[in-house]
Protein backbone atom coordinates (compact mmCIF):
# COMPACT_ATOMS: atom_id res chain seq x y z
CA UNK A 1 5.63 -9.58 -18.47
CA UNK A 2 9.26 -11.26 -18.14
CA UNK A 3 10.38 -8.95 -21.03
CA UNK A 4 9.11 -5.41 -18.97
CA UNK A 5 11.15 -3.79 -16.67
CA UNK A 6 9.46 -4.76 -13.10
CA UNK A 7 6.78 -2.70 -11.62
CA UNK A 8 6.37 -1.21 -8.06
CA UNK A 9 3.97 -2.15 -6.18
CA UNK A 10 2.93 -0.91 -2.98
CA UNK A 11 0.80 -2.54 -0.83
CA UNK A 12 -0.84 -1.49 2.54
CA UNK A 13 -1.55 -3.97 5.16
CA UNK A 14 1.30 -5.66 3.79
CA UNK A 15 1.49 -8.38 6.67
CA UNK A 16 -1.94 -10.56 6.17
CA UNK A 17 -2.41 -13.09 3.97
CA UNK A 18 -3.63 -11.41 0.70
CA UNK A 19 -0.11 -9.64 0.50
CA UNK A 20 1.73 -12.54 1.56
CA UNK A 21 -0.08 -14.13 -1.68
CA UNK A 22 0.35 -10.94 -3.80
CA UNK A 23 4.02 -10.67 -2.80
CA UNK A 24 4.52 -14.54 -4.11
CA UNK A 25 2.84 -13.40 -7.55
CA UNK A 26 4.84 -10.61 -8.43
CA UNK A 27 7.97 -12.14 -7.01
CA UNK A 28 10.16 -10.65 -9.56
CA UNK A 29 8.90 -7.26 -8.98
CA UNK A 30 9.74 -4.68 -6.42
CA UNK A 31 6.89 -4.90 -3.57
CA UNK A 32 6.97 -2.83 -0.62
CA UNK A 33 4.54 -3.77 2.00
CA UNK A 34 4.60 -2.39 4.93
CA UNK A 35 2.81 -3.78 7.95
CA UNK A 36 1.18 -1.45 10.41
CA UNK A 37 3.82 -0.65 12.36
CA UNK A 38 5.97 0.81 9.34
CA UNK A 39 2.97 2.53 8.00
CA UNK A 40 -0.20 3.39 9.68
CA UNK A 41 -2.67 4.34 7.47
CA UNK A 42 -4.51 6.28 9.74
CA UNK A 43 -1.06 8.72 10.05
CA UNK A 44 -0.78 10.76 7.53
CA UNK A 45 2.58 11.60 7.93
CA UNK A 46 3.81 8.08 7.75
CA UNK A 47 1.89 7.68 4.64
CA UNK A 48 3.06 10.91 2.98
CA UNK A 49 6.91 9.56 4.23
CA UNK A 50 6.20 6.02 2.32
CA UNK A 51 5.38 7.64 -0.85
CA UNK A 52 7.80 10.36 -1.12
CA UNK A 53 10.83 7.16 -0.55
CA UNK A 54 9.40 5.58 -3.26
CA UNK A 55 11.15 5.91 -6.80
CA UNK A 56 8.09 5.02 -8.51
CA UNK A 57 4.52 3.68 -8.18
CA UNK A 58 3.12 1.53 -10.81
CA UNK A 59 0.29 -0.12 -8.84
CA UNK A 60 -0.97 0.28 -5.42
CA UNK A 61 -3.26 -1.95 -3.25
CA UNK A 62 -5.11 -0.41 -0.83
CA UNK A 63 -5.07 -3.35 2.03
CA UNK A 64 -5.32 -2.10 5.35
CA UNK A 65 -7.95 -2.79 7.50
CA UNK A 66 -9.31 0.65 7.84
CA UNK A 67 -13.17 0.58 7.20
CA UNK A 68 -15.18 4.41 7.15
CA UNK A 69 -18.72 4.18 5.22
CA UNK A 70 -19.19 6.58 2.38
CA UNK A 71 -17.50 7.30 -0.83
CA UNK A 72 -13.80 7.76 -0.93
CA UNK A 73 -13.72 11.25 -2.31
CA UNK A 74 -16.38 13.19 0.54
CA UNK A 75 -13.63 11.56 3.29
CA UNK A 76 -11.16 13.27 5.13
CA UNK A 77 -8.48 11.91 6.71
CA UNK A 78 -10.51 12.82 10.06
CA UNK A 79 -12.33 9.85 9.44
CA UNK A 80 -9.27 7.55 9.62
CA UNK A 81 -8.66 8.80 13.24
């Protein structure tokens, strides 16, 4: 992909290990991965304020360490509280 324009990435949990790897991969790409502090997934305000900086979003990887059972669409973002 040297030829494309780079993509932007956005990964949650962005301070462990599998974004630390991720981040060295698509070095020549715009990552932002924010660590907990900078964006809580269980907030959704601070989530709703990371995506609305962002000029674009090619791919996102959903890292955090937030765990609910059940499918993704019947949950609310009660669950993440």
């Amino acid at each position: 992909m040297s030829d494309a324009s780079p993509l932007h990435i956005l990964i949650s949990g962005g301070k462990g290990g599998l974004a630390r790897a991720l981040r060295s991969e698509w070095k020549n790409d715009c990552v932002h991965a924010p660590g907990h502090k900078a964006m809580d997934v269980r907030d959704e305000k601070q989530v709703d304020a990371w995506f609305s900086k962002l000029e674009r979003l090619d791919v996102l990887v959903a890292n955090a360490a937030v765990t609910r059972d059940g499918a993704i669409t019947g949950l609310t973002g009660d669950d993440f509280s």
